[in-house]
PDB file of N, CA and C in Angstrom:
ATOM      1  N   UNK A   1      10.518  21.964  19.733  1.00  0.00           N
ATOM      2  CA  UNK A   1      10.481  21.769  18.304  1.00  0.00           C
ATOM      3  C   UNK A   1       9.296  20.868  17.971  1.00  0.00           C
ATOM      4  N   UNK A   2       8.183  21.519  17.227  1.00  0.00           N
ATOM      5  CA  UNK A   2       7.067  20.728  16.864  1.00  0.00           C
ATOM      6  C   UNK A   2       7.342  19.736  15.950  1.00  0.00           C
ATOM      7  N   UNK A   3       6.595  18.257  15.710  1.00  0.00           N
ATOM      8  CA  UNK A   3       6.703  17.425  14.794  1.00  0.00           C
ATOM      9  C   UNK A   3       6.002  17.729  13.763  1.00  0.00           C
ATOM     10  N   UNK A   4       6.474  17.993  12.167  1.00  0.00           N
ATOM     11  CA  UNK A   4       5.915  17.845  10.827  1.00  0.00           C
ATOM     12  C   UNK A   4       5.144  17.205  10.679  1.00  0.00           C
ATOM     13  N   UNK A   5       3.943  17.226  10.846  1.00  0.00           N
ATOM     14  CA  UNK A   5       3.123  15.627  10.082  1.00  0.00           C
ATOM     15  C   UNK A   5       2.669  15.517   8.853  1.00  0.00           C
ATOM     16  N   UNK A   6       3.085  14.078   8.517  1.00  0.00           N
ATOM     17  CA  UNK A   6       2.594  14.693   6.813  1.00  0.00           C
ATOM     18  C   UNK A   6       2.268  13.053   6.766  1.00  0.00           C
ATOM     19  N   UNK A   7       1.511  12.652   5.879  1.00  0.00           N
ATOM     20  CA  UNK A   7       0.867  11.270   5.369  1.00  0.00           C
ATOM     21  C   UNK A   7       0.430  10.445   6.591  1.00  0.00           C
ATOM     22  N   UNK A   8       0.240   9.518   6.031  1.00  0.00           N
ATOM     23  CA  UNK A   8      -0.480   8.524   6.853  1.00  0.00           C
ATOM     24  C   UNK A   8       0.452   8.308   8.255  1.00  0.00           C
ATOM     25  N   UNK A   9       1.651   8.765   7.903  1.00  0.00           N
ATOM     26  CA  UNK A   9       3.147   8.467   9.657  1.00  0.00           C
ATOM     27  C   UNK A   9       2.077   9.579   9.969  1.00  0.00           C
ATOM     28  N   UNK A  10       1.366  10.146  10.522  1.00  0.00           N
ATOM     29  CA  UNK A  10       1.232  11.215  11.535  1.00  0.00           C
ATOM     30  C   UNK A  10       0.223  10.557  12.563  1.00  0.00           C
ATOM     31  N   UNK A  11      -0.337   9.404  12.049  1.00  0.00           N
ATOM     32  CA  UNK A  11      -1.075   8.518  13.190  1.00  0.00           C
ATOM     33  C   UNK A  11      -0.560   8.562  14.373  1.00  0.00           C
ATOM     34  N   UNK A  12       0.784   8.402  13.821  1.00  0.00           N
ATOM     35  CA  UNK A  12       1.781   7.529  15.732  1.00  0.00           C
ATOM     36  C   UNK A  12       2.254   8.566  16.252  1.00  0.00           C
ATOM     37  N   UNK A  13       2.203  10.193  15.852  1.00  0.00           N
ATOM     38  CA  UNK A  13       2.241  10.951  17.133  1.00  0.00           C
ATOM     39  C   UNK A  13       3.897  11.173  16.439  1.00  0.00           C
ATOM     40  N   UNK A  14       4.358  11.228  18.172  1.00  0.00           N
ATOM     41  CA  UNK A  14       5.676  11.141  18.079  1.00  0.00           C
ATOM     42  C   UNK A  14       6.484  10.344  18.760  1.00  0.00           C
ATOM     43  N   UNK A  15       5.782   8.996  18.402  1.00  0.00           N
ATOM     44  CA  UNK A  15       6.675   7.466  18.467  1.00  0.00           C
ATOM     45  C   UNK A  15       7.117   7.095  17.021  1.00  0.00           C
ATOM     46  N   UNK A  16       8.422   6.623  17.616  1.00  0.00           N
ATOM     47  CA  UNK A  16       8.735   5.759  16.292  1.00  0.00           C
ATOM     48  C   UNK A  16      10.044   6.025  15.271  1.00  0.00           C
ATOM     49  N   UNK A  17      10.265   7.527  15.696  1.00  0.00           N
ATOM     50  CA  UNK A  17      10.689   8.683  14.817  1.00  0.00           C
ATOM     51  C   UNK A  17      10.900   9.034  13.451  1.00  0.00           C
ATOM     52  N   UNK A  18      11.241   9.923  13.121  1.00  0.00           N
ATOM     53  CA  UNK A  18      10.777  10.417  11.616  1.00  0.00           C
ATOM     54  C   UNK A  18      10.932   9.817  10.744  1.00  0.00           C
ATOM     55  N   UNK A  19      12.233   9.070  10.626  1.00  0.00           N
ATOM     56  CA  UNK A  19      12.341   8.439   9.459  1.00  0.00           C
ATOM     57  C   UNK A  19      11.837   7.161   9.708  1.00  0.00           C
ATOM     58  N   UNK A  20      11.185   6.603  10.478  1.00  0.00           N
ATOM     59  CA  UNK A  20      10.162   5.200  10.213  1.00  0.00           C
ATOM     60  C   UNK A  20       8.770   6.037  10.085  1.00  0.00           C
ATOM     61  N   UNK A  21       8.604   7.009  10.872  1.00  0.00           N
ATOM     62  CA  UNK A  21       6.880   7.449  10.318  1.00  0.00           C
ATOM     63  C   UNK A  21       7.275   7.590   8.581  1.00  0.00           C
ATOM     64  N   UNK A  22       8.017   8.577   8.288  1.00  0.00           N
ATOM     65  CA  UNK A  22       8.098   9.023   6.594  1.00  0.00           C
ATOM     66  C   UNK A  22       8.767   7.554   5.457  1.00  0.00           C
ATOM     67  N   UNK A  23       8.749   6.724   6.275  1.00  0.00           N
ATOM     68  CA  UNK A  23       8.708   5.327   5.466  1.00  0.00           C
ATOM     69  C   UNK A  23       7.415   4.709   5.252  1.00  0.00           C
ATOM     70  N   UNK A  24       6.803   4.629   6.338  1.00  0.00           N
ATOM     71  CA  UNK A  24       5.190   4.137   6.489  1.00  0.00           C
ATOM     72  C   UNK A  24       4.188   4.918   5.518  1.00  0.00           C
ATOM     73  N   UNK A  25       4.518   6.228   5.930  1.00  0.00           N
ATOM     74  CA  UNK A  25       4.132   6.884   4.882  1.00  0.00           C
ATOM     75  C   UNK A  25       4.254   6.801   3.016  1.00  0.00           C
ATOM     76  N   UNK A  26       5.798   6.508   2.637  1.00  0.00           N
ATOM     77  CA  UNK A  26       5.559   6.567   1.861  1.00  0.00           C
ATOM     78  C   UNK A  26       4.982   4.631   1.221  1.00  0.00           C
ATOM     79  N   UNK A  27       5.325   4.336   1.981  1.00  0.00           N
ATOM     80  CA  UNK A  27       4.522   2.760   1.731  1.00  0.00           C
ATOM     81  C   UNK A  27       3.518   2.623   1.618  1.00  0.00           C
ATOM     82  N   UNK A  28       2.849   3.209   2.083  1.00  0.00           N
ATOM     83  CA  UNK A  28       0.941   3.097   2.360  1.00  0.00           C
ATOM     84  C   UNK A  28       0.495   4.113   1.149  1.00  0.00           C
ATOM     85  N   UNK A  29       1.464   5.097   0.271  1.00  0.00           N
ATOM     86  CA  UNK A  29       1.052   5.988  -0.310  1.00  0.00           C
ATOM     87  C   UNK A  29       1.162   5.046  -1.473  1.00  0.00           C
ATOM     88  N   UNK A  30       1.959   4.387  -1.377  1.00  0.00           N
ATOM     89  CA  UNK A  30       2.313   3.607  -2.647  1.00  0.00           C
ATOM     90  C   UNK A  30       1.127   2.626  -3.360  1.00  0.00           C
ATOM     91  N   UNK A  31       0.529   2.017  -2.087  1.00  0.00           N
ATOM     92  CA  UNK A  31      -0.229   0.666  -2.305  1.00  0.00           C
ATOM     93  C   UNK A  31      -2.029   0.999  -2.038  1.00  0.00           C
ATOM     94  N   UNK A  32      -2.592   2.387  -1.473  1.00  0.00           N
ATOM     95  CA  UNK A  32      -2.962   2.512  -1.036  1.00  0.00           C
ATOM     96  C   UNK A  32      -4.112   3.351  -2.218  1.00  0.00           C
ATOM     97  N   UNK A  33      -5.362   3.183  -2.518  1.00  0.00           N
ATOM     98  CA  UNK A  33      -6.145   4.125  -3.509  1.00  0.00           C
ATOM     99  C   UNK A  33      -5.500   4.079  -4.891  1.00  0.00           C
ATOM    100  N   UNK A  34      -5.068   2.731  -4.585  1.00  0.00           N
ATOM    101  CA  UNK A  34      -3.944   2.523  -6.282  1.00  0.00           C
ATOM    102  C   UNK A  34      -4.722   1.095  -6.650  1.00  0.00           C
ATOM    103  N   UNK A  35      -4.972   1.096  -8.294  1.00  0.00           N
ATOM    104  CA  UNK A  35      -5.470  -0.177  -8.725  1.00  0.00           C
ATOM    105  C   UNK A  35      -4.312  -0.593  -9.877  1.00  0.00           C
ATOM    106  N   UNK A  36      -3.426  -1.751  -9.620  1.00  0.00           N
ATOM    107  CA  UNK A  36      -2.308  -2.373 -10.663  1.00  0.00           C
ATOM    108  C   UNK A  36      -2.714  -2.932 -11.325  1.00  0.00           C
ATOM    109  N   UNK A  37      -2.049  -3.476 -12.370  1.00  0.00           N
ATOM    110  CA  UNK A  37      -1.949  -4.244 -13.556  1.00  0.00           C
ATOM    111  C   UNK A  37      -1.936  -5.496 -12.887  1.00  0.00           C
ATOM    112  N   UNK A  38      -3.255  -6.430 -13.551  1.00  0.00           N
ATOM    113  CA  UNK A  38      -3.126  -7.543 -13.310  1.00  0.00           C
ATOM    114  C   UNK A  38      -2.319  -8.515 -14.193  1.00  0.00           C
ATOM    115  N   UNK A  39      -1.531  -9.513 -13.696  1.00  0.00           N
ATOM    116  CA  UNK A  39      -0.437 -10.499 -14.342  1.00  0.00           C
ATOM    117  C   UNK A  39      -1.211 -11.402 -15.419  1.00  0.00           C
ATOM    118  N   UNK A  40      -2.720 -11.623 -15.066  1.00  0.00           N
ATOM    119  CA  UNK A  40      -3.349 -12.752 -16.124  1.00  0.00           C
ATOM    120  C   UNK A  40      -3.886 -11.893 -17.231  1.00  0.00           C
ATOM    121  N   UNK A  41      -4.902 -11.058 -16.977  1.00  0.00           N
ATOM    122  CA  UNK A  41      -5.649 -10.443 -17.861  1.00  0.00           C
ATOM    123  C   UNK A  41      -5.003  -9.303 -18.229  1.00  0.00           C
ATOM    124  N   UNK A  42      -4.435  -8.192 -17.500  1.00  0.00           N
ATOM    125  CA  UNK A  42      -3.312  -7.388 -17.934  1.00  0.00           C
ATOM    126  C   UNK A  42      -4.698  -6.264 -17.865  1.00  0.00           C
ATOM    127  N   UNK A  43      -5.256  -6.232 -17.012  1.00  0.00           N
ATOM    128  CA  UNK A  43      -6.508  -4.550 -16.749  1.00  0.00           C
ATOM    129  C   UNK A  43      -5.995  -3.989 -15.514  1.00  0.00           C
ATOM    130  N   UNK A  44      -6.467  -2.702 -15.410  1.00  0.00           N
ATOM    131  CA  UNK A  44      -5.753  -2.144 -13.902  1.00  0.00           C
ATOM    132  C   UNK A  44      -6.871  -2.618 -13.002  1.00  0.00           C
ATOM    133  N   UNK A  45      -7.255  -3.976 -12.930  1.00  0.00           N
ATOM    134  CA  UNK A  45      -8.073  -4.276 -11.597  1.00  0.00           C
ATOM    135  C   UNK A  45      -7.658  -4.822 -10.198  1.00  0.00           C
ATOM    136  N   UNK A  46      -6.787  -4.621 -10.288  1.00  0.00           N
ATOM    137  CA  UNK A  46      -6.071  -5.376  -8.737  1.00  0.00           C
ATOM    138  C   UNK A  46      -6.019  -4.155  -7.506  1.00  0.00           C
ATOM    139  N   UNK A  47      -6.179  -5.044  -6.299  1.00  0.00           N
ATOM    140  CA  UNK A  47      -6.654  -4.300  -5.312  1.00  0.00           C
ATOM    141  C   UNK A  47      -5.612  -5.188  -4.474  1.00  0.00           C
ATOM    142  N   UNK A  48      -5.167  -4.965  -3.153  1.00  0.00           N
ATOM    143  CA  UNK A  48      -4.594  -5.380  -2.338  1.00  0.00           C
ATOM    144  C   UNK A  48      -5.866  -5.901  -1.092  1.00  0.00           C
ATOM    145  N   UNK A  49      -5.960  -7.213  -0.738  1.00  0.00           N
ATOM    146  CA  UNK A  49      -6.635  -7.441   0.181  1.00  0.00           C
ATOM    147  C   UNK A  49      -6.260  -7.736   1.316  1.00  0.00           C
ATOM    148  N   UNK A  50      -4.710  -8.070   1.765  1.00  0.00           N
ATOM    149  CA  UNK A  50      -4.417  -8.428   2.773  1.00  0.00           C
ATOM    150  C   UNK A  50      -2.650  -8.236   2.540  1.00  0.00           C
ATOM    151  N   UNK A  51      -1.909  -8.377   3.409  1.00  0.00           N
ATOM    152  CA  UNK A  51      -0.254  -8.773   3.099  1.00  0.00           C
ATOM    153  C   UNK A  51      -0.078  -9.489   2.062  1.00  0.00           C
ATOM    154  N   UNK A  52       0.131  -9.529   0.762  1.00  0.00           N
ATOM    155  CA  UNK A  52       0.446 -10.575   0.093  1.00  0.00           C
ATOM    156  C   UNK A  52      -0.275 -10.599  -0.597  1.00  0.00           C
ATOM    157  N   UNK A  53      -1.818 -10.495  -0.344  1.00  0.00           N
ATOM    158  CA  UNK A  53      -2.703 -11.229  -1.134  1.00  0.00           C
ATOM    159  C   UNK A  53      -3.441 -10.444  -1.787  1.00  0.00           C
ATOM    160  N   UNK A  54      -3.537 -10.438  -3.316  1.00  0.00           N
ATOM    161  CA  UNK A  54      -4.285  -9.699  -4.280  1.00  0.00           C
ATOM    162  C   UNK A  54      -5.403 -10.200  -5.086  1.00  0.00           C
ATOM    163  N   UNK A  55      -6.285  -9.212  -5.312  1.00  0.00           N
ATOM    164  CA  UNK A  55      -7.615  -9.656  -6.098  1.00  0.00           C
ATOM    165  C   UNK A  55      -7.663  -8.715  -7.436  1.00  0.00           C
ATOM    166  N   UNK A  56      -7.911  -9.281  -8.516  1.00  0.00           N
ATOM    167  CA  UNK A  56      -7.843  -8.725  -9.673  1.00  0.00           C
ATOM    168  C   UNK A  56      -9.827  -8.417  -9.886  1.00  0.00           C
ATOM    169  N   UNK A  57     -10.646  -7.850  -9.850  1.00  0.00           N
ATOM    170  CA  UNK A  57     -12.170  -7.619  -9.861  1.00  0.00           C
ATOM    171  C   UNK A  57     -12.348  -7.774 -11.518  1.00  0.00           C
ATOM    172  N   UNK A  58     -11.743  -7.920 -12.503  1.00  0.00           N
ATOM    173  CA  UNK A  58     -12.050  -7.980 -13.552  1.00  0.00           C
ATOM    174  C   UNK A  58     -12.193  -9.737 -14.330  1.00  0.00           C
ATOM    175  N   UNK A  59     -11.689 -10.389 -14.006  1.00  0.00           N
ATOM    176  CA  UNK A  59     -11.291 -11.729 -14.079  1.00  0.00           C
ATOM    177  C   UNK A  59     -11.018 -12.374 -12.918  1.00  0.00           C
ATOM    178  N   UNK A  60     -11.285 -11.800 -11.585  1.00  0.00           N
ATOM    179  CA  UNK A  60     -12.163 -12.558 -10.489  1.00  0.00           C
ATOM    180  C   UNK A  60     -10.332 -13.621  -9.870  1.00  0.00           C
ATOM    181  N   UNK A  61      -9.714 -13.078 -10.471  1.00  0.00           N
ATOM    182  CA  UNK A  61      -8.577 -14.024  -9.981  1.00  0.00           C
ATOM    183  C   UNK A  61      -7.743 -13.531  -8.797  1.00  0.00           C
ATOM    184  N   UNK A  62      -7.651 -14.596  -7.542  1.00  0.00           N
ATOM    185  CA  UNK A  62      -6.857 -14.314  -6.245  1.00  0.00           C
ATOM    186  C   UNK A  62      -5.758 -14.804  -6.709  1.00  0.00           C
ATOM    187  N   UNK A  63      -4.473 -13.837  -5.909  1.00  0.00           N
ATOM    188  CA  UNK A  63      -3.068 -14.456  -6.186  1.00  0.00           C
ATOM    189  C   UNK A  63      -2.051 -13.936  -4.942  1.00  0.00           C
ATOM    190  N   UNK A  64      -1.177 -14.380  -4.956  1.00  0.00           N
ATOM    191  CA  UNK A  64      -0.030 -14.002  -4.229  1.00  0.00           C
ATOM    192  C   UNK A  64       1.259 -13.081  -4.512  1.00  0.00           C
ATOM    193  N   UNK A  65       1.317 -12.219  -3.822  1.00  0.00           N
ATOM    194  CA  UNK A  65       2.776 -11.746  -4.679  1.00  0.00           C
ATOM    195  C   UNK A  65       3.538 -10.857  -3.164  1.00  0.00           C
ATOM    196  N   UNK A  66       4.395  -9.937  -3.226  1.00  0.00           N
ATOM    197  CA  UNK A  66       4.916  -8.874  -2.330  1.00  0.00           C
ATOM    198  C   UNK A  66       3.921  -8.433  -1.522  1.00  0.00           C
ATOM    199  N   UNK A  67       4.181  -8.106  -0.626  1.00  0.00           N
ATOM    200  CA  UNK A  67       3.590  -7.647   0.480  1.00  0.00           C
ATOM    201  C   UNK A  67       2.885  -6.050   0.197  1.00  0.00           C
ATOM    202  N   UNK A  68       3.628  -5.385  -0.190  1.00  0.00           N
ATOM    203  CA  UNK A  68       2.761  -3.774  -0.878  1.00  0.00           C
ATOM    204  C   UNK A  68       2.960  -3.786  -2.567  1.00  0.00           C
ATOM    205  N   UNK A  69       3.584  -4.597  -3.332  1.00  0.00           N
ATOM    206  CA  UNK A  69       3.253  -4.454  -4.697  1.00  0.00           C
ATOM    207  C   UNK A  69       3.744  -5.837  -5.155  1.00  0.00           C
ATOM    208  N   UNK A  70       2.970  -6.067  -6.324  1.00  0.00           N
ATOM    209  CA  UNK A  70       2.703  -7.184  -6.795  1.00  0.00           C
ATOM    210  C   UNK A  70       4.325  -7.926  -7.430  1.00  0.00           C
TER     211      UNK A  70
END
């Protein structure tokens, strides 16, 4: 029985199994080529730079929040 691959879970092959690849997946789909609403200025400039840590490019402001969304 071949493995489905679909999103970013198809990296790990077939470690891990399906339902943690199709979680990863949809996590990374979530946070990933997406720009949010920033909390100060309120523009969609926020970018994710690290776990936690967000940069808004419009008003230049670093902040902290959730790990994949603000």
């Amino acid at each position: 029985m071949a493995i489905k691959k679909k999103g970013s879970g198809r990296r790990f092959g077939a470690r891990y199994g399906k339902k943690l690849r199709d979680k990863v997946s949809e996590i990374e789909k979530k946070y990933k080529n997406r720009r949010l609403t920033c909390p100060y200025c309120t523009k969609q400039q926020v970018k994710r730079l690290s776990s936690g840590i967000w940069n808004c490019k419009a008003c230049e402001t670093k902040f902290t929040g959730k790990a994949y969304e603000i």
